[in-house]
PDB file of N, CA and C in Angstrom:
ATOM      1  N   UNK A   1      -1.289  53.550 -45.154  1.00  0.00           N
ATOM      2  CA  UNK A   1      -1.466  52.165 -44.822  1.00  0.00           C
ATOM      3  C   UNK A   1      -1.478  51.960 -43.303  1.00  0.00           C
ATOM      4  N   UNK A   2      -0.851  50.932 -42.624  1.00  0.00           N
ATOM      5  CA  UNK A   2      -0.975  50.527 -41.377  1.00  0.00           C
ATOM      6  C   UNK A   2      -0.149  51.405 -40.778  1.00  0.00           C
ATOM      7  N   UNK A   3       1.146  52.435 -41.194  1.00  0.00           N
ATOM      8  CA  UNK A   3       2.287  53.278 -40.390  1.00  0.00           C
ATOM      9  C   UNK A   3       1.785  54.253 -39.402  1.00  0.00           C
ATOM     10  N   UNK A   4       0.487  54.951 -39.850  1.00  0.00           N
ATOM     11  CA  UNK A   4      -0.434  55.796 -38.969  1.00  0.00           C
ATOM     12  C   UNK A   4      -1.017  55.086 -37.720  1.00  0.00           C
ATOM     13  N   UNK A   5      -0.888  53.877 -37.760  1.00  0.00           N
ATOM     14  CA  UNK A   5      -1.582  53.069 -36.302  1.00  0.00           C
ATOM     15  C   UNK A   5      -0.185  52.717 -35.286  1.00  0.00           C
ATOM     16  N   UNK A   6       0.946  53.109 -36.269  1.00  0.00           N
ATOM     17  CA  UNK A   6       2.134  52.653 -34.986  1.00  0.00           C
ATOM     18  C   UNK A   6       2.202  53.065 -33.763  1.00  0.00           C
ATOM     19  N   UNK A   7       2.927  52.662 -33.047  1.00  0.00           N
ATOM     20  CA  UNK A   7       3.321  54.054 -31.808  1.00  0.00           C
ATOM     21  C   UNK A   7       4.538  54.741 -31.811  1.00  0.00           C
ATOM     22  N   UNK A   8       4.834  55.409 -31.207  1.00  0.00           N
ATOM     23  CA  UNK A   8       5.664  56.489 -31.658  1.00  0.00           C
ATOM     24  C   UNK A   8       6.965  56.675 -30.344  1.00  0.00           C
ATOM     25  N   UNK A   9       7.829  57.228 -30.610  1.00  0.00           N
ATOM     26  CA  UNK A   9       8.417  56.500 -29.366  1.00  0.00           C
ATOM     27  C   UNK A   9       8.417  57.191 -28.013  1.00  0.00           C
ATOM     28  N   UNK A  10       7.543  58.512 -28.273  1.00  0.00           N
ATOM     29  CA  UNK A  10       7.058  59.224 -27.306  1.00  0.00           C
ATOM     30  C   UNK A  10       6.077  58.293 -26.638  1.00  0.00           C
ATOM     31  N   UNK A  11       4.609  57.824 -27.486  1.00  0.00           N
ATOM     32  CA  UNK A  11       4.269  57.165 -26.836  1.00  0.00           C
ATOM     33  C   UNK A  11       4.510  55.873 -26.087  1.00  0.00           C
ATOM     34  N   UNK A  12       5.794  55.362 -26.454  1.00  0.00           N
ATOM     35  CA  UNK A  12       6.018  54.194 -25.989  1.00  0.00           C
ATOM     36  C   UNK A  12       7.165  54.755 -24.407  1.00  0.00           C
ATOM     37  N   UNK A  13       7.743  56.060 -24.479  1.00  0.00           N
ATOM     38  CA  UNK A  13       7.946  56.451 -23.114  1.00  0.00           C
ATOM     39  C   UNK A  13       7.327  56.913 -22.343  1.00  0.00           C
ATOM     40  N   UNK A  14       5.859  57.418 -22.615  1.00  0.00           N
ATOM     41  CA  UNK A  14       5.279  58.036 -21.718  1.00  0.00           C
ATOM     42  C   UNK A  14       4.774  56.463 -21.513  1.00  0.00           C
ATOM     43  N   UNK A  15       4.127  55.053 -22.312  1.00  0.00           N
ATOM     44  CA  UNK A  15       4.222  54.204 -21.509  1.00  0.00           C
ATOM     45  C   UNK A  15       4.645  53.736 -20.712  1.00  0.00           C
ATOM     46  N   UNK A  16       5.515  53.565 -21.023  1.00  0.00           N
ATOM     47  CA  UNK A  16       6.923  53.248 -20.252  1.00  0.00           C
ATOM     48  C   UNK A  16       7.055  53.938 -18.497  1.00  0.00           C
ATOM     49  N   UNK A  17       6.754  55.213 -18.059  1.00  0.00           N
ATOM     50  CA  UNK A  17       6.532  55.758 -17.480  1.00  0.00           C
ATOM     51  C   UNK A  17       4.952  55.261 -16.759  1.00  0.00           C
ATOM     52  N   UNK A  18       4.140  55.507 -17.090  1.00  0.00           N
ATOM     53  CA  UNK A  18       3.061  54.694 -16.271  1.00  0.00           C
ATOM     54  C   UNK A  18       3.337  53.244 -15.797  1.00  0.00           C
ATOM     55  N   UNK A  19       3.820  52.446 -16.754  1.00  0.00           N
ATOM     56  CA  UNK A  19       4.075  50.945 -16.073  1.00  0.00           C
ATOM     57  C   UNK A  19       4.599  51.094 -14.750  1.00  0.00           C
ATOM     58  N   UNK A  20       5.598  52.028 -14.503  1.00  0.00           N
ATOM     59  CA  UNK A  20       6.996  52.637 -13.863  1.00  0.00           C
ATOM     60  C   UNK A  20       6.387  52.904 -12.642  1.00  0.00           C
ATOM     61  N   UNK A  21       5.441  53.883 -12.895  1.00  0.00           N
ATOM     62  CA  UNK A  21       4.964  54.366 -12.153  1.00  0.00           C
ATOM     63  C   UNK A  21       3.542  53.689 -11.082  1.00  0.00           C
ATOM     64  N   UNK A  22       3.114  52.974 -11.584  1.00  0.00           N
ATOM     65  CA  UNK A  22       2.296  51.594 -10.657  1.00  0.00           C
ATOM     66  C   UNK A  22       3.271  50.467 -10.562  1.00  0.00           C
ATOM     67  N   UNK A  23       4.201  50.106 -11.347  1.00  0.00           N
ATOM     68  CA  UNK A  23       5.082  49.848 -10.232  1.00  0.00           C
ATOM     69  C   UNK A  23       5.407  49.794  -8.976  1.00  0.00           C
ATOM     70  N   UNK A  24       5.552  51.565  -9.208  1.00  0.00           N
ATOM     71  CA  UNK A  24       5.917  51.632  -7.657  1.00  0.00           C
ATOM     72  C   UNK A  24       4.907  51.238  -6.486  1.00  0.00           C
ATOM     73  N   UNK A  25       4.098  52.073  -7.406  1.00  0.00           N
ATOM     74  CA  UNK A  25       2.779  52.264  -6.135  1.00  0.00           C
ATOM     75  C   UNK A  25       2.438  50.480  -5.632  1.00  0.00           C
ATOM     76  N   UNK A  26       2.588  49.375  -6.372  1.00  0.00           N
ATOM     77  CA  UNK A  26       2.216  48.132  -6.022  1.00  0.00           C
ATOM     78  C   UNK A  26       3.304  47.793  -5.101  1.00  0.00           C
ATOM     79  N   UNK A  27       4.619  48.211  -5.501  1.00  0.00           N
ATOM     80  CA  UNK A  27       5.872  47.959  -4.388  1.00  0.00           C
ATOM     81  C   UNK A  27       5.734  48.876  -3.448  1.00  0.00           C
ATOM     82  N   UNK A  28       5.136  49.819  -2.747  1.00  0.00           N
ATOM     83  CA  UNK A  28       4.471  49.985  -1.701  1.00  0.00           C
ATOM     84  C   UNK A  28       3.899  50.076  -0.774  1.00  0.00           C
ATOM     85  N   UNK A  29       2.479  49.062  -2.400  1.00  0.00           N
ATOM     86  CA  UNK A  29       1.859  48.782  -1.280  1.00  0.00           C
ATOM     87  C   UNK A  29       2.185  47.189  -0.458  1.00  0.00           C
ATOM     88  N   UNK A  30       2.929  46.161  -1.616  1.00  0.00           N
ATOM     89  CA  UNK A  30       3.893  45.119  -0.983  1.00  0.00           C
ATOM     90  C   UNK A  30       4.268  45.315   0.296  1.00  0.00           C
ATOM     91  N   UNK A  31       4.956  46.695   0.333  1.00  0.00           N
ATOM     92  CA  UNK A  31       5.932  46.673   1.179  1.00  0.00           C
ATOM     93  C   UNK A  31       5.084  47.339   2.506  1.00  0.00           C
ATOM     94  N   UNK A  32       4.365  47.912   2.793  1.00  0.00           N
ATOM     95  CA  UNK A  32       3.513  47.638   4.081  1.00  0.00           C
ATOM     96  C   UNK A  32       2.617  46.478   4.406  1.00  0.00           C
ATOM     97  N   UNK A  33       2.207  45.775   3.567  1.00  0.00           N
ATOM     98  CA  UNK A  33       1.964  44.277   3.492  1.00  0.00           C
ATOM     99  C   UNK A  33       2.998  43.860   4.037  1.00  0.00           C
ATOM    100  N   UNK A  34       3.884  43.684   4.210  1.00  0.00           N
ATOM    101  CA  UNK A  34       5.053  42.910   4.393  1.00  0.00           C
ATOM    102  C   UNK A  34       5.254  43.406   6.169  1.00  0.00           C
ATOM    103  N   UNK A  35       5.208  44.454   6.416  1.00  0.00           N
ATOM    104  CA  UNK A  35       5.334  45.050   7.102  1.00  0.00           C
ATOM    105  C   UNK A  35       4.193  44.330   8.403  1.00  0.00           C
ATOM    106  N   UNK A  36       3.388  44.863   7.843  1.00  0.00           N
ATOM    107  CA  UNK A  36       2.479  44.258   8.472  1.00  0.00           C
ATOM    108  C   UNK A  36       2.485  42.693   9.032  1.00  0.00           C
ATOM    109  N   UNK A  37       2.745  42.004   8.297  1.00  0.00           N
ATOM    110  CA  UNK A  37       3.119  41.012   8.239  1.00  0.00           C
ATOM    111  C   UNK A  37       4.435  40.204   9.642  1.00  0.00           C
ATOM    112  N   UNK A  38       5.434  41.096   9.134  1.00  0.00           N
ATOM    113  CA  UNK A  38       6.113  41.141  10.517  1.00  0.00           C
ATOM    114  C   UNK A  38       6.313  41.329  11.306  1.00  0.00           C
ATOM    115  N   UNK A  39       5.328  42.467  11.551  1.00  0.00           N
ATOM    116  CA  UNK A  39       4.786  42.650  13.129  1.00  0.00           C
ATOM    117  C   UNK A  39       3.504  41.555  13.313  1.00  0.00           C
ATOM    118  N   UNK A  40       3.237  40.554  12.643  1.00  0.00           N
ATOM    119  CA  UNK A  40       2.402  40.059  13.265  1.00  0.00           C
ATOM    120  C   UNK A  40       3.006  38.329  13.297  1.00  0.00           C
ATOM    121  N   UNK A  41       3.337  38.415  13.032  1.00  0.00           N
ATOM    122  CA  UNK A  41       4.535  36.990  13.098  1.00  0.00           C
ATOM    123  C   UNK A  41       5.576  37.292  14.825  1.00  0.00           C
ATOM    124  N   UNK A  42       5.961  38.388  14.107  1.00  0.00           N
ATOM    125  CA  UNK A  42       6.795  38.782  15.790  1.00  0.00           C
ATOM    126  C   UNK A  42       5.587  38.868  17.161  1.00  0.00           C
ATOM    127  N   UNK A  43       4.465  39.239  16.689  1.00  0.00           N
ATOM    128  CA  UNK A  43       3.374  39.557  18.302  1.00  0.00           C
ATOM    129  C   UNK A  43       3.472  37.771  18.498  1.00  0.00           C
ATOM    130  N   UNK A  44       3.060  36.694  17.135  1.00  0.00           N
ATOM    131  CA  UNK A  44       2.527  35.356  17.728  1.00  0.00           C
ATOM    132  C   UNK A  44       4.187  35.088  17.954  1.00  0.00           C
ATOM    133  N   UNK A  45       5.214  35.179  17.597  1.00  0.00           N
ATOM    134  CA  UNK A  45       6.205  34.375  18.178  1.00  0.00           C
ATOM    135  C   UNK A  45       6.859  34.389  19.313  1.00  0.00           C
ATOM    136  N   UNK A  46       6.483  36.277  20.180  1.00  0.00           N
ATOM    137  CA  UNK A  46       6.400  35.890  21.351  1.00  0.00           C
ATOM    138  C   UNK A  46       5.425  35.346  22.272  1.00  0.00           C
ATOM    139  N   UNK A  47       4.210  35.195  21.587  1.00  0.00           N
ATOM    140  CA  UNK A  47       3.155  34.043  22.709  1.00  0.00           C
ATOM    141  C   UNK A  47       3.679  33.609  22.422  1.00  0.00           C
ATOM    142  N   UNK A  48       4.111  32.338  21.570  1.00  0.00           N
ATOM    143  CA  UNK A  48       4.215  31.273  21.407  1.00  0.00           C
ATOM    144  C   UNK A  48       5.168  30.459  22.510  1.00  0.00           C
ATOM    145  N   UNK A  49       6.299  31.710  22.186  1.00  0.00           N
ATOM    146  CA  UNK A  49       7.654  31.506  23.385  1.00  0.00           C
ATOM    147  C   UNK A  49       7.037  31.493  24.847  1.00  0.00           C
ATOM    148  N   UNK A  50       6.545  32.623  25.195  1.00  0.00           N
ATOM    149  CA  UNK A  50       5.829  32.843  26.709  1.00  0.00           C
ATOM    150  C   UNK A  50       4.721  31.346  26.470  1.00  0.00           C
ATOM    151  N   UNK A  51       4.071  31.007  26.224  1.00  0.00           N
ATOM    152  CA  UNK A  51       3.492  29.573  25.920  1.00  0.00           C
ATOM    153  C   UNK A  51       4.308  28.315  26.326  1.00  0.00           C
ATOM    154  N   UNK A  52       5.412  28.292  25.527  1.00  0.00           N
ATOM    155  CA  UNK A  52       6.150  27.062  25.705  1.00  0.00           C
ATOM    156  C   UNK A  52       7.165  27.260  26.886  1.00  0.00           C
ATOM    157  N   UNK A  53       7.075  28.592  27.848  1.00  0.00           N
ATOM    158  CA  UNK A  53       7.816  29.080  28.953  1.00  0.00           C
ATOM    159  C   UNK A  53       6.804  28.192  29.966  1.00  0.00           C
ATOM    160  N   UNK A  54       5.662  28.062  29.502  1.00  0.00           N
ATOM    161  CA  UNK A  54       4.880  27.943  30.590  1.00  0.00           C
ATOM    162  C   UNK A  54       4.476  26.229  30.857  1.00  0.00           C
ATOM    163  N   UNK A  55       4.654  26.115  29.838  1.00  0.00           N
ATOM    164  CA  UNK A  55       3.917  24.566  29.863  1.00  0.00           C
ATOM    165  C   UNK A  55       5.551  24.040  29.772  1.00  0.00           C
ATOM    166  N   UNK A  56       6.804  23.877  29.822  1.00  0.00           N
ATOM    167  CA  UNK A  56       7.501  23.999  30.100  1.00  0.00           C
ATOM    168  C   UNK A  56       7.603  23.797  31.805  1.00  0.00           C
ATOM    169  N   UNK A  57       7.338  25.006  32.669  1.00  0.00           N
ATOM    170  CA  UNK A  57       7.517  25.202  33.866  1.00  0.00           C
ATOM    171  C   UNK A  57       6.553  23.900  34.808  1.00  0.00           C
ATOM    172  N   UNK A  58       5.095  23.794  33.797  1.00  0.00           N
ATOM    173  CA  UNK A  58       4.254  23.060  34.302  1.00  0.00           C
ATOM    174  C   UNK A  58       4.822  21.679  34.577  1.00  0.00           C
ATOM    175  N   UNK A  59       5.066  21.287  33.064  1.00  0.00           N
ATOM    176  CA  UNK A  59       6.403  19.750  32.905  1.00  0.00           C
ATOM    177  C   UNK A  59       6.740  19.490  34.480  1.00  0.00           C
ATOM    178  N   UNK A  60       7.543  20.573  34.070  1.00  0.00           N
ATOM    179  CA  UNK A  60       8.589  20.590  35.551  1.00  0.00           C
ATOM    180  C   UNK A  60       7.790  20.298  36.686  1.00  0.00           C
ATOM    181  N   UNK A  61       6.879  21.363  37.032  1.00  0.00           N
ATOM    182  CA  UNK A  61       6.461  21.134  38.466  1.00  0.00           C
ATOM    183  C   UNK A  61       5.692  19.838  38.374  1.00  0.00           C
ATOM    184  N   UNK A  62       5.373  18.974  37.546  1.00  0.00           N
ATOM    185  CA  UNK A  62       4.175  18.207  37.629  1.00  0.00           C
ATOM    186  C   UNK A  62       5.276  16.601  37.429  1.00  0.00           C
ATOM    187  N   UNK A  63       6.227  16.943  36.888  1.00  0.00           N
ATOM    188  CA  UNK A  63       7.117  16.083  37.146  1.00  0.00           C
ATOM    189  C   UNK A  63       7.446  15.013  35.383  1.00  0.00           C
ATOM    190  N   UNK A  64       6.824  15.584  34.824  1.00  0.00           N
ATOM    191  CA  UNK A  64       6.283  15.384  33.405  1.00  0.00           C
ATOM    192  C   UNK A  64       7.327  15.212  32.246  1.00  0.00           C
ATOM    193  N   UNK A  65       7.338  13.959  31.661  1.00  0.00           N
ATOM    194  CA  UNK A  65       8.705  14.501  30.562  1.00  0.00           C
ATOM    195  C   UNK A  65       7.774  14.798  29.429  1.00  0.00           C
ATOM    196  N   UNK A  66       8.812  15.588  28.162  1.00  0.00           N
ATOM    197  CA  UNK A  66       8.762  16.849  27.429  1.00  0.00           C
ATOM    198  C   UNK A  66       7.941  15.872  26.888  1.00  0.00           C
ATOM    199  N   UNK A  67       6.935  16.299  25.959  1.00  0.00           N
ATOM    200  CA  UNK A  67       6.346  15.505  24.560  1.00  0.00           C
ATOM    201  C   UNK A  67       6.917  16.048  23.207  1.00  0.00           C
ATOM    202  N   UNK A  68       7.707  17.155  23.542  1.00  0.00           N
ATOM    203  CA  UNK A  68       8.044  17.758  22.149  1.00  0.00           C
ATOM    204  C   UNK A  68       8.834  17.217  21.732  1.00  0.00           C
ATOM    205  N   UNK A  69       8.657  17.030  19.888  1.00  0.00           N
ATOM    206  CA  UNK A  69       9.970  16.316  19.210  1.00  0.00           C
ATOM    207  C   UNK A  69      11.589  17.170  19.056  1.00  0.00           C
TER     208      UNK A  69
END
C-alpha cells in the first residue's frame, strides 16, 4: 500500500543534514553581507563627522547660528 512511499529515518537524517548544511552556507554568506555592510556605514560615518567638522567651523567663522535640530 502507501508504507513503501514513506521516508525512512535515514532519509529524513541525511535530510536533515542538507537543510543543516545550506544553512550554514546562507549564514555565511549573511555574515560577510553584514560585514560588508559595516565597513560601509563606518567609511560614511566618518564623512559625515569630518562634514559636520566643517560646516561647523564655517558657522563659526561666518558668524552663523547652528540650523541643526
Amino acid at each position: 500500500m502507501y508504507i513503501e512511499n514513506m521516508l525512512t529515518k535515514t532519509d529524513l537524517n541525511q535530510i536533515a543534514k542538507i537543510v543543516k548544511s545550506s544553512e550554514e552556507r546562507l549564514n555565511g554568506k549573511i555574515d560577510k553581507i553584514d560585514k560588508k555592510l559595516d565597513k560601509a556605514i563606518d567609511f560614511l560615518d566618518r564623512d559625515y563627522i569630518k562634514l559636520l567638522k566643517r560646516i561647523e567651523r564655517i558657522e563659526k567663522h561666518l558668524n552663523l547660528k547652528s540650523i541643526s535640530l
